[in-house]
PDB file of N, CA and C in Angstrom:
ATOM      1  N   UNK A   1     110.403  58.976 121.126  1.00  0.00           N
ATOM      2  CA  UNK A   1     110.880  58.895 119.771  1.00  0.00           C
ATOM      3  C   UNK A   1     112.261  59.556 119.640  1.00  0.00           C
ATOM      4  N   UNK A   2     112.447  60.534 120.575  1.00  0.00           N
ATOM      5  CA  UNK A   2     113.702  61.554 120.449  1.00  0.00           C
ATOM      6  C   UNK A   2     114.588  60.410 120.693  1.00  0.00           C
ATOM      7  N   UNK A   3     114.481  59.751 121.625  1.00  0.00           N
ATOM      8  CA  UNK A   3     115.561  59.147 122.821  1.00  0.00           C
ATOM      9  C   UNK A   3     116.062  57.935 122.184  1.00  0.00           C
ATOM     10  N   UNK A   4     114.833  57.193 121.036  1.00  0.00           N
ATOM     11  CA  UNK A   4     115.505  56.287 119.802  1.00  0.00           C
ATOM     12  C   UNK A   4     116.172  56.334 118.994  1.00  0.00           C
ATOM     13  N   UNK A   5     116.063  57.800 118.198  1.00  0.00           N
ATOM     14  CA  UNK A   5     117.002  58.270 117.587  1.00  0.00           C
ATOM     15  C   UNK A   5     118.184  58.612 118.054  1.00  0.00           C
ATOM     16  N   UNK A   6     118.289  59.467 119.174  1.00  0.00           N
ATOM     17  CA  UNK A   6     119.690  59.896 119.755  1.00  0.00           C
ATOM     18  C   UNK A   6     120.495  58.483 120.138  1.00  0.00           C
ATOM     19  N   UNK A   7     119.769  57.354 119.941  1.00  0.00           N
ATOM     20  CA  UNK A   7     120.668  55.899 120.424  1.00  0.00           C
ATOM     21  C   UNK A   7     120.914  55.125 119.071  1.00  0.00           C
ATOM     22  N   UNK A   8     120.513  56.006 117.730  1.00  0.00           N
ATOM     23  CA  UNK A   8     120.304  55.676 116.824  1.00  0.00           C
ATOM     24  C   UNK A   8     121.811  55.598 116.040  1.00  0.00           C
ATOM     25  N   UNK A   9     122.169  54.153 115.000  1.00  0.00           N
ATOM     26  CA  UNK A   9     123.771  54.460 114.042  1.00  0.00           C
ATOM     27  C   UNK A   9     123.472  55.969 113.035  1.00  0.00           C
ATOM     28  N   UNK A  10     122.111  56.748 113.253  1.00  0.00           N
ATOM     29  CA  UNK A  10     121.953  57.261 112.166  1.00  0.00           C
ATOM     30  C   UNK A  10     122.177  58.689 112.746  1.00  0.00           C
ATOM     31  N   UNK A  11     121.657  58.345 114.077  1.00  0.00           N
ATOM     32  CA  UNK A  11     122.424  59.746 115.394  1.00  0.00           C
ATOM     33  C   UNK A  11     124.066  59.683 115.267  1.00  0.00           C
ATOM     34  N   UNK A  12     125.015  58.396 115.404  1.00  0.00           N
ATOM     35  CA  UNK A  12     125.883  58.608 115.808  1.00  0.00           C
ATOM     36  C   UNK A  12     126.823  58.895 114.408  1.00  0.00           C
ATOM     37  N   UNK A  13     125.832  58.730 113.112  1.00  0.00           N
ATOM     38  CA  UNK A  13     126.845  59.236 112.134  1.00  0.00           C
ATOM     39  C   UNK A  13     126.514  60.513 111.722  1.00  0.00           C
ATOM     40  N   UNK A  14     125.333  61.543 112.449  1.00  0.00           N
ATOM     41  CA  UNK A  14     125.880  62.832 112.184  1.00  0.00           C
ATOM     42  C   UNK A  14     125.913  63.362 113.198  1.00  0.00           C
ATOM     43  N   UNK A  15     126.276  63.185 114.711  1.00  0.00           N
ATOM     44  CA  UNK A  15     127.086  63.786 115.464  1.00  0.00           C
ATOM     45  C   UNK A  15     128.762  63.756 114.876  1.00  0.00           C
ATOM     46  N   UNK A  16     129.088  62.295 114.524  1.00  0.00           N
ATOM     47  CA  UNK A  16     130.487  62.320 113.760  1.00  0.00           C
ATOM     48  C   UNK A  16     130.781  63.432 112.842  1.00  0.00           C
ATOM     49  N   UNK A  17     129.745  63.239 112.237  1.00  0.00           N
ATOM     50  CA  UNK A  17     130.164  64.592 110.672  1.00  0.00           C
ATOM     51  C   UNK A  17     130.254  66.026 111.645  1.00  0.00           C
ATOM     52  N   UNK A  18     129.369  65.925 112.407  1.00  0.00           N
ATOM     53  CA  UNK A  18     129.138  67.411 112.970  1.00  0.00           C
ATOM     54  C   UNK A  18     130.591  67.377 113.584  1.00  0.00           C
ATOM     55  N   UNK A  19     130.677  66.428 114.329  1.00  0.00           N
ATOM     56  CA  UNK A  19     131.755  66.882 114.888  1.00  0.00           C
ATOM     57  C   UNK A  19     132.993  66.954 114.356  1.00  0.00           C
ATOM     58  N   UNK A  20     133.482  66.912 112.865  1.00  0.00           N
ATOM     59  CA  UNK A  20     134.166  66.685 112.338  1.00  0.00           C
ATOM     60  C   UNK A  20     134.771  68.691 111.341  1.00  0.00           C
ATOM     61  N   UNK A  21     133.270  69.179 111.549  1.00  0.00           N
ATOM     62  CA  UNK A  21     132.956  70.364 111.128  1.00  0.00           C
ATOM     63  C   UNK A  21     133.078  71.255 112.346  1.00  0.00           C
ATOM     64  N   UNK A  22     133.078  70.924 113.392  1.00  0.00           N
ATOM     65  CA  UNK A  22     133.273  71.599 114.436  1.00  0.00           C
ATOM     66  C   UNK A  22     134.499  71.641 114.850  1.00  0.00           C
ATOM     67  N   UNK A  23     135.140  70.651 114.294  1.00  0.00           N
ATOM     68  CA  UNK A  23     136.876  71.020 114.509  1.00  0.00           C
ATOM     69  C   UNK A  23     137.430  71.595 114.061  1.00  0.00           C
ATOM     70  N   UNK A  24     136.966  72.059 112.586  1.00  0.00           N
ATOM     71  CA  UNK A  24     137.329  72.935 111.603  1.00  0.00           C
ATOM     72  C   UNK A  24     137.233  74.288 111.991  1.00  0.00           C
ATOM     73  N   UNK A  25     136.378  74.326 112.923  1.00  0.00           N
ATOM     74  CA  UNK A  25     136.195  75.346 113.316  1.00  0.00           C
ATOM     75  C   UNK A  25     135.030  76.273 112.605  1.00  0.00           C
ATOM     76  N   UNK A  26     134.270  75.652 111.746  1.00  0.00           N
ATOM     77  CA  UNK A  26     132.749  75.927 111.233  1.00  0.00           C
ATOM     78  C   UNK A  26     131.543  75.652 112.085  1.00  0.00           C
ATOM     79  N   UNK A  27     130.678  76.794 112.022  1.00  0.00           N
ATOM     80  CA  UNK A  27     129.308  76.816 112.599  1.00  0.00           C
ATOM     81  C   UNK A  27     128.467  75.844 112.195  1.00  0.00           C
ATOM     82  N   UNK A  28     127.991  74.754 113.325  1.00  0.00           N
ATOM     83  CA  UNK A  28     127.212  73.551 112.671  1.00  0.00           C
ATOM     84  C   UNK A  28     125.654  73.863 113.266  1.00  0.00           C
ATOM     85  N   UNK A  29     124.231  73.147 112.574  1.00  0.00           N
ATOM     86  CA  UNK A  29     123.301  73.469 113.006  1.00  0.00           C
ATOM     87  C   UNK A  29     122.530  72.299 112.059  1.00  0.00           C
ATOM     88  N   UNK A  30     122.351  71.721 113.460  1.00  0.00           N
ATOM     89  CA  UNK A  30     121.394  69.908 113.474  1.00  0.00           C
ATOM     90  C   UNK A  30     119.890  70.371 113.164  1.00  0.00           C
ATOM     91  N   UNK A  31     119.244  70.223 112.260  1.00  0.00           N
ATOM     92  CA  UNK A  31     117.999  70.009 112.675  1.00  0.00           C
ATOM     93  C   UNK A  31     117.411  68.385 112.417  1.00  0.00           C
ATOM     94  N   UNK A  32     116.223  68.232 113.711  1.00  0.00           N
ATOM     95  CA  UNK A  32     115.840  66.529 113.300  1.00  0.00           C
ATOM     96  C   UNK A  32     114.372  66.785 113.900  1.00  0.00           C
ATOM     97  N   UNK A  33     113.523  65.873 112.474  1.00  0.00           N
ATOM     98  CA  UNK A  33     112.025  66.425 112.124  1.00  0.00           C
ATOM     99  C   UNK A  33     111.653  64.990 113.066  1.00  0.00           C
ATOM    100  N   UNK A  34     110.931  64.835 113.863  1.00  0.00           N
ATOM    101  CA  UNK A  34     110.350  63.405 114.523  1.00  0.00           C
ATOM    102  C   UNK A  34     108.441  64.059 114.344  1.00  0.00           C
ATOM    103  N   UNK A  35     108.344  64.574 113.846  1.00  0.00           N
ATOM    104  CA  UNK A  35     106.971  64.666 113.326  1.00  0.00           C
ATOM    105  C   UNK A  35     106.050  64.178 112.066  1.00  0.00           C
ATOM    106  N   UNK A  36     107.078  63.031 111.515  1.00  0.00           N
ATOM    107  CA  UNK A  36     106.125  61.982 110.948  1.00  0.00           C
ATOM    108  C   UNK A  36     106.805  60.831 111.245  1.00  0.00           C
ATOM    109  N   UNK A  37     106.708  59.690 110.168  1.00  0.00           N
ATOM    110  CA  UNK A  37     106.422  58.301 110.872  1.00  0.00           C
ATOM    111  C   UNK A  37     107.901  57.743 110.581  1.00  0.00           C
ATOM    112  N   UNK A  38     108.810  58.825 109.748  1.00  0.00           N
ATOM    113  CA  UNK A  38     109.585  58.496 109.557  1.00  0.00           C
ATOM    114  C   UNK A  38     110.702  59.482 110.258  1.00  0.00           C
ATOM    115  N   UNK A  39     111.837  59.476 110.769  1.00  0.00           N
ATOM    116  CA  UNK A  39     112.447  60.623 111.246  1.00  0.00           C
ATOM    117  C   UNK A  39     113.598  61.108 110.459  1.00  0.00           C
ATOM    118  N   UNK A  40     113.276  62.503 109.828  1.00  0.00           N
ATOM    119  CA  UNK A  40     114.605  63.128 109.215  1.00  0.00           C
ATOM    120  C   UNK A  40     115.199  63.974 109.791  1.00  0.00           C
ATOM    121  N   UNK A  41     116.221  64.336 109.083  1.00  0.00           N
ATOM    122  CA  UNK A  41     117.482  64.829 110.038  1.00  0.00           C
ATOM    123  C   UNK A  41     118.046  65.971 109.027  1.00  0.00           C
ATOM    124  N   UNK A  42     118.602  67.170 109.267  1.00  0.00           N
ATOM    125  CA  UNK A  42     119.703  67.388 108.310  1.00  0.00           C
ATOM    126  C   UNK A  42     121.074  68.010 109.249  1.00  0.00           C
ATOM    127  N   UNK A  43     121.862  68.602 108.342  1.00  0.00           N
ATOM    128  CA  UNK A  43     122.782  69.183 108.787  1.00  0.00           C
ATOM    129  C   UNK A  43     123.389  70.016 108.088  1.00  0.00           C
ATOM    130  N   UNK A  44     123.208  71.468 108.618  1.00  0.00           N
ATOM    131  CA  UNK A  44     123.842  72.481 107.565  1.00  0.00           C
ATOM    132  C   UNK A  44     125.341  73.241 108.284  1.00  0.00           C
ATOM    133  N   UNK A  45     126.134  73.097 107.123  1.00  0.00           N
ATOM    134  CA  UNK A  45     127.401  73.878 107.634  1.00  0.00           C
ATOM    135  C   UNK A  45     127.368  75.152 107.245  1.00  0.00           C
ATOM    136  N   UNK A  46     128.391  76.192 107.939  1.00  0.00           N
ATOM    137  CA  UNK A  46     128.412  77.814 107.716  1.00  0.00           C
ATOM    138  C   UNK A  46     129.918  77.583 107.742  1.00  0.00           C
TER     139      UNK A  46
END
């Protein structure tokens, strides 16, 4: 399930954001829930 998501447009648009926050030079921190039927994701900036 991990390995669908990480190949996922929904993976590659918040590695983008993340990485977009990481240039800034802000602390980024992915979390992604694959423990129900649906998979959520977030992303918090510092």
């Amino acid at each position: 399930m991990l390995a669908a998501f990480l190949k996922s447009p929904e993976s590659k648009k918040l590695r983008d954001e993340a990485e977009k926050y990481l240039a800034e030079g802000k602390k980024v921190t992915v979390k992604i829930n694959l423990e129900t039927s649906t998979t959520k994701y977030g992303l918090k900036v510092e």
